[in-house]
C-alpha atoms as a PDB file:
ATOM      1  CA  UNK A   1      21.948   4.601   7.681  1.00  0.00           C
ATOM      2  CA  UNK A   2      21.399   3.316  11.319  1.00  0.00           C
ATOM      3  CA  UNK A   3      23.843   0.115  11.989  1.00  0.00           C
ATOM      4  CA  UNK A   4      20.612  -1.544  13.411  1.00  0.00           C
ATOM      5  CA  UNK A   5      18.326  -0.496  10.309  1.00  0.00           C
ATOM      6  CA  UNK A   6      20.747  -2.569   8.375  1.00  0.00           C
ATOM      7  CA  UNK A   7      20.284  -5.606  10.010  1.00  0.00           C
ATOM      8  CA  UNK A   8      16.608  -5.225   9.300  1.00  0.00           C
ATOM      9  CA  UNK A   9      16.665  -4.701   5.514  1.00  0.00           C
ATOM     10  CA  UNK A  10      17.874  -7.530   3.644  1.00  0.00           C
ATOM     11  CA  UNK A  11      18.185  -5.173   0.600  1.00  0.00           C
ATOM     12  CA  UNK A  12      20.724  -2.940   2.698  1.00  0.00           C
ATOM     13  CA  UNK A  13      22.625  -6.537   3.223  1.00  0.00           C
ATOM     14  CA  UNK A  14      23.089  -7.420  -0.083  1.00  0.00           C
ATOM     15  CA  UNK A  15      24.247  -3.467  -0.793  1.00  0.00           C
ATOM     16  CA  UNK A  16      26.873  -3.472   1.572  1.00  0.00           C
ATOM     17  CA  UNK A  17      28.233  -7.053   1.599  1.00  0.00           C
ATOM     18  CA  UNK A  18      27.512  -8.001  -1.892  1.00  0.00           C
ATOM     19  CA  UNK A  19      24.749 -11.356  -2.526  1.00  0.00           C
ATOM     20  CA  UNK A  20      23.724 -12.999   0.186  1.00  0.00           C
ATOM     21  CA  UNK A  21      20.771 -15.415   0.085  1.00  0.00           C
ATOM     22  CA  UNK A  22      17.382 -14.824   1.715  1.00  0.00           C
ATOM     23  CA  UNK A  23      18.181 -18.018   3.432  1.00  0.00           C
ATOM     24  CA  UNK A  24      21.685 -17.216   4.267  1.00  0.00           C
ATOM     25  CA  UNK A  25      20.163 -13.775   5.713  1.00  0.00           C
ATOM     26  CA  UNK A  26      17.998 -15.352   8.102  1.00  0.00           C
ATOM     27  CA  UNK A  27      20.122 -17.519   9.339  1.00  0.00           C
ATOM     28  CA  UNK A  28      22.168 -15.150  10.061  1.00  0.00           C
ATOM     29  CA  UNK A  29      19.931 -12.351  11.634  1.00  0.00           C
ATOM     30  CA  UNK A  30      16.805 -14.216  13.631  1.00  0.00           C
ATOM     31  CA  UNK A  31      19.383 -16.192  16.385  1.00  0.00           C
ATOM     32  CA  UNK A  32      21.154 -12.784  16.332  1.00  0.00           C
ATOM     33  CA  UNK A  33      17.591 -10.355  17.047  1.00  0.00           C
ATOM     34  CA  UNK A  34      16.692 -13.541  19.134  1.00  0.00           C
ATOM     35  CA  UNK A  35      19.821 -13.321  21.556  1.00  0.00           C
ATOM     36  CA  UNK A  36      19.468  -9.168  22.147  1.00  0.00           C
ATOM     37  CA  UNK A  37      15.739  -9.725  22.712  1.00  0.00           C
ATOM     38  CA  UNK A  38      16.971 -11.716  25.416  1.00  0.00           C
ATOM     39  CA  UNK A  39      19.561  -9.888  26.829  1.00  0.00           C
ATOM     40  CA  UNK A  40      17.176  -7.113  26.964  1.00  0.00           C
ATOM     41  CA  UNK A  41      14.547  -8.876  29.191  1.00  0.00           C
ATOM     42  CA  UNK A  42      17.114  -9.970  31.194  1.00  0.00           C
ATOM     43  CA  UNK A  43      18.698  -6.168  32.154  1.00  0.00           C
ATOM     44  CA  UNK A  44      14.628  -4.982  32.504  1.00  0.00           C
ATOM     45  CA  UNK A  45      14.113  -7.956  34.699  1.00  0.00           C
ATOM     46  CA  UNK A  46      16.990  -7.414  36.892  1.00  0.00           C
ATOM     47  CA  UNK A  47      16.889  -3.250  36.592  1.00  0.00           C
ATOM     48  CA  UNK A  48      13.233  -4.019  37.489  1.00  0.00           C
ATOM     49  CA  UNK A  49      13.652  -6.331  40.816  1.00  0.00           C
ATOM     50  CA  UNK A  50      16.615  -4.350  42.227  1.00  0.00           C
ATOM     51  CA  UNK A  51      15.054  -0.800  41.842  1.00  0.00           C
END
């Protein structure tokens, strides 16, 4: 499985690293989906005002 897809399934969480909370989970994940999301605006935003 895709290292991404596992980020996304909380079931594929608890496979791999054993029991982890829902609440633990999200925690964990949002601030982390939150930060690429803007990392990617940022490299469209600059790939889009220098070419």
């Amino acid at each position: 499985m895709h290292r991404s897809a596992l980020l996304t399934d909380e079931s594929a969480v608890r496979g791999c690293c054993g029991k982890v909370g829902y609440d633990k989970y999200l925690r964990f994940v949002w601030p982390l989906l939150v930060g690429l999301l803007v990392v990617s605006l940022a490299v469209a935003t600059i790939a889009a005002t220098v070419g």
